[in-house]
C-alpha atoms as a PDB file:
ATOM      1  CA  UNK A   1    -112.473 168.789 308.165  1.00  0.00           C
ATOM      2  CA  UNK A   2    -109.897 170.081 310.958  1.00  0.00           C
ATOM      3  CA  UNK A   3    -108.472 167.554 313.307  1.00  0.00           C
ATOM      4  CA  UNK A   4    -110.103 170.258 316.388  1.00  0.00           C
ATOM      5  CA  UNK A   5    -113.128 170.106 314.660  1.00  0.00           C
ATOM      6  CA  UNK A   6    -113.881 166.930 314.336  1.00  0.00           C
ATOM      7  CA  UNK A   7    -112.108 166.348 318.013  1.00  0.00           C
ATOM      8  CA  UNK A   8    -115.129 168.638 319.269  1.00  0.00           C
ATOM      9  CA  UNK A   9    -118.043 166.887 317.144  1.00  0.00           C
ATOM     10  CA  UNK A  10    -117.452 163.344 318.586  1.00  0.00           C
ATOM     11  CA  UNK A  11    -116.902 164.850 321.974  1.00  0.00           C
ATOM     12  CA  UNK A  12    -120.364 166.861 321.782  1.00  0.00           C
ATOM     13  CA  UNK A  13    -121.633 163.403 320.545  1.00  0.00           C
ATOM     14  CA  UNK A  14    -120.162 161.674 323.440  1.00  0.00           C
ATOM     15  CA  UNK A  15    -121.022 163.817 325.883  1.00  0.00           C
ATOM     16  CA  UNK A  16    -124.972 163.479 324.524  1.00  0.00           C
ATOM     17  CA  UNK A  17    -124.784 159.967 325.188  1.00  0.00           C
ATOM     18  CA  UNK A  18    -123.855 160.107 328.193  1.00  0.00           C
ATOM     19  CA  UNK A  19    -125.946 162.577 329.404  1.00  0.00           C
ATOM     20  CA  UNK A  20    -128.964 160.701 327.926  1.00  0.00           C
ATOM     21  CA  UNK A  21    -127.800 157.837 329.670  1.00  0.00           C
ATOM     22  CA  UNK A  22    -127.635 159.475 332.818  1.00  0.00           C
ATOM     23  CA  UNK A  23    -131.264 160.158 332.604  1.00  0.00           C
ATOM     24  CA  UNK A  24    -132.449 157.014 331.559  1.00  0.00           C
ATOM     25  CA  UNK A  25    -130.638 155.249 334.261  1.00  0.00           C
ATOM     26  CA  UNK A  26    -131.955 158.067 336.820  1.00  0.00           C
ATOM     27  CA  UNK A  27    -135.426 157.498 335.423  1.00  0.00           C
ATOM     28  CA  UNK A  28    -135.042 153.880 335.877  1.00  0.00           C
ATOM     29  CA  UNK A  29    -133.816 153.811 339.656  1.00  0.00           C
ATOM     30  CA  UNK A  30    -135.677 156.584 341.177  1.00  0.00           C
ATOM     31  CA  UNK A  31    -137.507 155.480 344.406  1.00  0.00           C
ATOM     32  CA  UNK A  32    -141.084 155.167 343.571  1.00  0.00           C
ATOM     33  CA  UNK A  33    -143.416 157.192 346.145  1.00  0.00           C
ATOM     34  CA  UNK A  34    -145.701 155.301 348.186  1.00  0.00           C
ATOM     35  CA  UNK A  35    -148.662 156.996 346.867  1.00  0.00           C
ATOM     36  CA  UNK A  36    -148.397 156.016 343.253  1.00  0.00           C
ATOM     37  CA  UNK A  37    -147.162 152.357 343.583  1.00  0.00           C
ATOM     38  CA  UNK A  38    -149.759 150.113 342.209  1.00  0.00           C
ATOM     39  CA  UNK A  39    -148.887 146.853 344.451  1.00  0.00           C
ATOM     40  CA  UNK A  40    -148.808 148.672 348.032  1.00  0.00           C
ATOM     41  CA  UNK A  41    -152.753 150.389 346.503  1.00  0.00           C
ATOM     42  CA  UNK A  42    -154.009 147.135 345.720  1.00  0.00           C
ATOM     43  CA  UNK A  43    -153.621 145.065 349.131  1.00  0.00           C
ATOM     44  CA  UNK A  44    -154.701 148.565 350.653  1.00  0.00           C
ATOM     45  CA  UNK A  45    -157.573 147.618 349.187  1.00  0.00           C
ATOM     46  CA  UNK A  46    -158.151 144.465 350.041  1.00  0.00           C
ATOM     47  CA  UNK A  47    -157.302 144.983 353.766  1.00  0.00           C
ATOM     48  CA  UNK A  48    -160.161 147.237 354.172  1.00  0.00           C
END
């Protein structure tokens, strides 16, 4: 296999990674609305 070849596999590769990364990190920290957080449900419920 070509040096430029394989130069553009492993940074296709890389750049997959990282990009899947990216969205698992994203996923992880996104702010969680108000409306589907468990916690802040449950002692609305047991105020009223």
């Amino acid at each position: 296999m070509r040096y430029s070849i394989m130069l553009q596999v492993v940074a296709t590769i890389t750049f997959i990674f990282l990009g899947t990364a990216a969205l698992f990190a994203w996923l992880q920290y996104r702010p969680i609305p108000a409306e589907t957080n468990t916690q802040s449900s449950v002692k609305n419920l047991v105020i009223c």
